[in-house]
N, C-alpha and C. Protein backbone atom coordinates (compact mmCIF):
# COMPACT_ATOMS: atom_id res chain seq x y z
N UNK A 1 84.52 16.51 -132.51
CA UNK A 1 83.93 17.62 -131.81
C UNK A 1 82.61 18.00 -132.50
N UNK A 2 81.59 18.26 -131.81
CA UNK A 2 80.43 18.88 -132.09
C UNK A 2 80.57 20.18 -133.07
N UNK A 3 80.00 20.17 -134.41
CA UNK A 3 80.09 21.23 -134.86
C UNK A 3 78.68 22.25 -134.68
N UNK A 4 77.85 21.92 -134.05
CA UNK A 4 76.73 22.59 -133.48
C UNK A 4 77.06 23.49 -132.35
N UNK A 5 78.06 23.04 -131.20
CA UNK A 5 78.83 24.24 -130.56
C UNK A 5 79.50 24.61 -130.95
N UNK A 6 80.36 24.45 -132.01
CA UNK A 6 81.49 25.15 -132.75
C UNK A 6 80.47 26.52 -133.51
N UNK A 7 79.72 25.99 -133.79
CA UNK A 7 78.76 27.56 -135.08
C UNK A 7 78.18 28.49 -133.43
N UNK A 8 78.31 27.91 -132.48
CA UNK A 8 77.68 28.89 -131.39
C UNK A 8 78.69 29.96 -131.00
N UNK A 9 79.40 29.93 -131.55
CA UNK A 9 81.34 30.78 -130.73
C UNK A 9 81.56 31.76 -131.90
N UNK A 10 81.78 32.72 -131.82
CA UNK A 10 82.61 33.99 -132.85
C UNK A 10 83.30 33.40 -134.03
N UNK A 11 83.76 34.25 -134.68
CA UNK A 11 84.28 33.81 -135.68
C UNK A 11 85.71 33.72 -135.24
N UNK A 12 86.20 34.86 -134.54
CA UNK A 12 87.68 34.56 -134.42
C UNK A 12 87.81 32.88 -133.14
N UNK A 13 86.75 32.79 -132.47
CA UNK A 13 86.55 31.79 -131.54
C UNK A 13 86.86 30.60 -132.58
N UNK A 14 86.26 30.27 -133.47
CA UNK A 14 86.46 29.34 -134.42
C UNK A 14 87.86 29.19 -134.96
N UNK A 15 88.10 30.35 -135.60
CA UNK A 15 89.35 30.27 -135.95
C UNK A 15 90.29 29.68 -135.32
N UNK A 16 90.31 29.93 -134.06
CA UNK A 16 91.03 29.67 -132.76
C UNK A 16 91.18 27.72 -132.75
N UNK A 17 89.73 27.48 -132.73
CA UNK A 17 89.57 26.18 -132.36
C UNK A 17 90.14 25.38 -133.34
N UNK A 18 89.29 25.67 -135.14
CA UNK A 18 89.85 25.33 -136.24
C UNK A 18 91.63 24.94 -136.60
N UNK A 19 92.29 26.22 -135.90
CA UNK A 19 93.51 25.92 -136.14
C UNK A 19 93.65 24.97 -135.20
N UNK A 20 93.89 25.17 -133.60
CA UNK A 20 94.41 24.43 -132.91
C UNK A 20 93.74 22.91 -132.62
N UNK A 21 93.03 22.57 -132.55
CA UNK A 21 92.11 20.82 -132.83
C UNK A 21 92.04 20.37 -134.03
N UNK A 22 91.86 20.97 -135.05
CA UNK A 22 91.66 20.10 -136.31
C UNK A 22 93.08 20.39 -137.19
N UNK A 23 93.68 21.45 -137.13
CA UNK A 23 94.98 21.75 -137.96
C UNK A 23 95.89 20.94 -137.02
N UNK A 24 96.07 20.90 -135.83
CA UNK A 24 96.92 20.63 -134.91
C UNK A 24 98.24 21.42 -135.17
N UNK A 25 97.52 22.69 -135.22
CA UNK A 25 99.08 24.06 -134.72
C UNK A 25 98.75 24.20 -133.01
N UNK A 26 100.01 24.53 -132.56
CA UNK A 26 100.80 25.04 -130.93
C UNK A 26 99.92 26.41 -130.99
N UNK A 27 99.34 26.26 -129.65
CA UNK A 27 98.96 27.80 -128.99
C UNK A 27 99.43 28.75 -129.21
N UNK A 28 101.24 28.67 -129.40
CA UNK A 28 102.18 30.06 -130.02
C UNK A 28 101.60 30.38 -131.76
N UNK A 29 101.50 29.07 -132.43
CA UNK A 29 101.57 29.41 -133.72
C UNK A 29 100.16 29.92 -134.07
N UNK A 30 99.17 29.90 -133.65
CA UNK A 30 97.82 30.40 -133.36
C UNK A 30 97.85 31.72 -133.05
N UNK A 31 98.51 31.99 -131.85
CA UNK A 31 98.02 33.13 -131.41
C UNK A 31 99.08 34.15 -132.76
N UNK A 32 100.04 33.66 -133.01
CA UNK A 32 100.13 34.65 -134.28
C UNK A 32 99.69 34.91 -135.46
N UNK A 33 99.11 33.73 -135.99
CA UNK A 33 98.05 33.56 -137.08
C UNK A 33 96.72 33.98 -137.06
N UNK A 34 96.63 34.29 -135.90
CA UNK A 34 95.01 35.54 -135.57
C UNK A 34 95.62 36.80 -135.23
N UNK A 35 96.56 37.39 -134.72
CA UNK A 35 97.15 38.45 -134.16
C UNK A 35 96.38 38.54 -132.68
N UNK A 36 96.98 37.78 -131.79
CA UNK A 36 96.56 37.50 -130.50
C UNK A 36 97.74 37.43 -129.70
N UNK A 37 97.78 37.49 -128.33
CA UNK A 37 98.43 36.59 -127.64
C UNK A 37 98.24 35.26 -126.85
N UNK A 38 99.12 34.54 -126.79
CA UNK A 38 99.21 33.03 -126.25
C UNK A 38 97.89 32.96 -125.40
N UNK A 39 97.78 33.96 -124.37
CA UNK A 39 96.89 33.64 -123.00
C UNK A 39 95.06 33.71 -123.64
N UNK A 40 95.17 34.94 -124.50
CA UNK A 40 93.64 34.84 -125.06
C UNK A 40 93.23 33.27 -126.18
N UNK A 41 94.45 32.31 -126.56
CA UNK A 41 93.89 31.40 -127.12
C UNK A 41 93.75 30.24 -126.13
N UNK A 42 94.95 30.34 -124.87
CA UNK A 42 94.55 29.29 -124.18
C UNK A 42 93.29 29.59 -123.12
N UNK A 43 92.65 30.56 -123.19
CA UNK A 43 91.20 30.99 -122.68
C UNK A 43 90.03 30.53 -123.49
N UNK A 44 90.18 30.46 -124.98
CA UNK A 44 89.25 30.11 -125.86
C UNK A 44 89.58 28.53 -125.44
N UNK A 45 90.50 28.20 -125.52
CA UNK A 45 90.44 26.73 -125.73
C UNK A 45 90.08 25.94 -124.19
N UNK A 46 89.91 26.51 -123.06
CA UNK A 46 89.61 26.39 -122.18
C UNK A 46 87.61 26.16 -121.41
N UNK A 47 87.92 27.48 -122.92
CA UNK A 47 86.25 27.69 -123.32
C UNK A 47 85.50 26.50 -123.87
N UNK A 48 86.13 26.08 -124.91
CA UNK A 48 85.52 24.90 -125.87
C UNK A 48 85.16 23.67 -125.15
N UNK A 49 87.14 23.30 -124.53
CA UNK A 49 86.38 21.92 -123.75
C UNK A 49 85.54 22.20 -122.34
N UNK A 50 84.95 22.80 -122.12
CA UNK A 50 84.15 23.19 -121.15
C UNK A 50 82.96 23.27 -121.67
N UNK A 51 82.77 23.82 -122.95
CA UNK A 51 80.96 23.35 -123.29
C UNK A 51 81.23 22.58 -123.78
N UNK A 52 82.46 21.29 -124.36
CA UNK A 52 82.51 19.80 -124.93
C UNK A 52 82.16 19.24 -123.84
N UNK A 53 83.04 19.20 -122.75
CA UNK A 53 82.07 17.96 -121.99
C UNK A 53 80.71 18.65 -120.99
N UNK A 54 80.17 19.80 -121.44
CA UNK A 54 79.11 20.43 -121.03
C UNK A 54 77.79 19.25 -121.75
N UNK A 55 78.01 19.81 -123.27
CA UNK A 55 77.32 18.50 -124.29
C UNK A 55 77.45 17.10 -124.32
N UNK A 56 78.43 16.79 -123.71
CA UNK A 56 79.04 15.23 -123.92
C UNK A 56 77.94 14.71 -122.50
N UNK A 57 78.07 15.38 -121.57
CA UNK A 57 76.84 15.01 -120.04
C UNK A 57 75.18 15.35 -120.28
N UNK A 58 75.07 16.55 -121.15
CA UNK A 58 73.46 16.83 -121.56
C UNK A 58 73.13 15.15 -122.93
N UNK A 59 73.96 14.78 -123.38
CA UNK A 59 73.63 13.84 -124.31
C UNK A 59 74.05 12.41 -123.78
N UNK A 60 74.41 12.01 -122.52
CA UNK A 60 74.13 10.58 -122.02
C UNK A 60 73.08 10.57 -121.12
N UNK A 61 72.75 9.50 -121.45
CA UNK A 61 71.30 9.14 -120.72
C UNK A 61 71.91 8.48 -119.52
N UNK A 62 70.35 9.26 -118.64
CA UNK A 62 70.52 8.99 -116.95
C UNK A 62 70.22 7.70 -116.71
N UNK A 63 71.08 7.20 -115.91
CA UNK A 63 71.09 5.53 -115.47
C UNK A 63 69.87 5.07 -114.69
N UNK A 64 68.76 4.38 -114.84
CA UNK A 64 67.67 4.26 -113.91
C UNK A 64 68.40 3.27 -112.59
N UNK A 65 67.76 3.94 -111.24
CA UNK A 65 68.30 2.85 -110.42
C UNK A 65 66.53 2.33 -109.84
């Protein structure tokens, strides 16, 4: 994952991502390790891969026909 969109997101946004993609903890075990509930982390994480493959399409080059 891009850590150039990762520094663009909050801190608790990070946290969020940090645990759940790179720790590989469950949405439950997250949302208690920030003091959240389930639905606000699966919103962040909804968030992320949405500007991942936002960046993943701004950084392939257009096919000439």
């Amino acid at each position: 994952m891009e850590k150039k969109t990762l520094e663009q997101m909050s801190r608790f946004r990070q946290k969020v991502i940090r645990l759940v993609i790179f720790e590989k903890k469950s949405v439950y075990e997250t949302a208690i390790l920030c003091g959240c509930n389930a639905e606000k982390v699966k919103r962040v994480l909804k968030k992320w891969k949405m500007l991942s493959r936002l960046r993943e399409q701004e950084s392939l080059p257009v096919p000439k026909e």
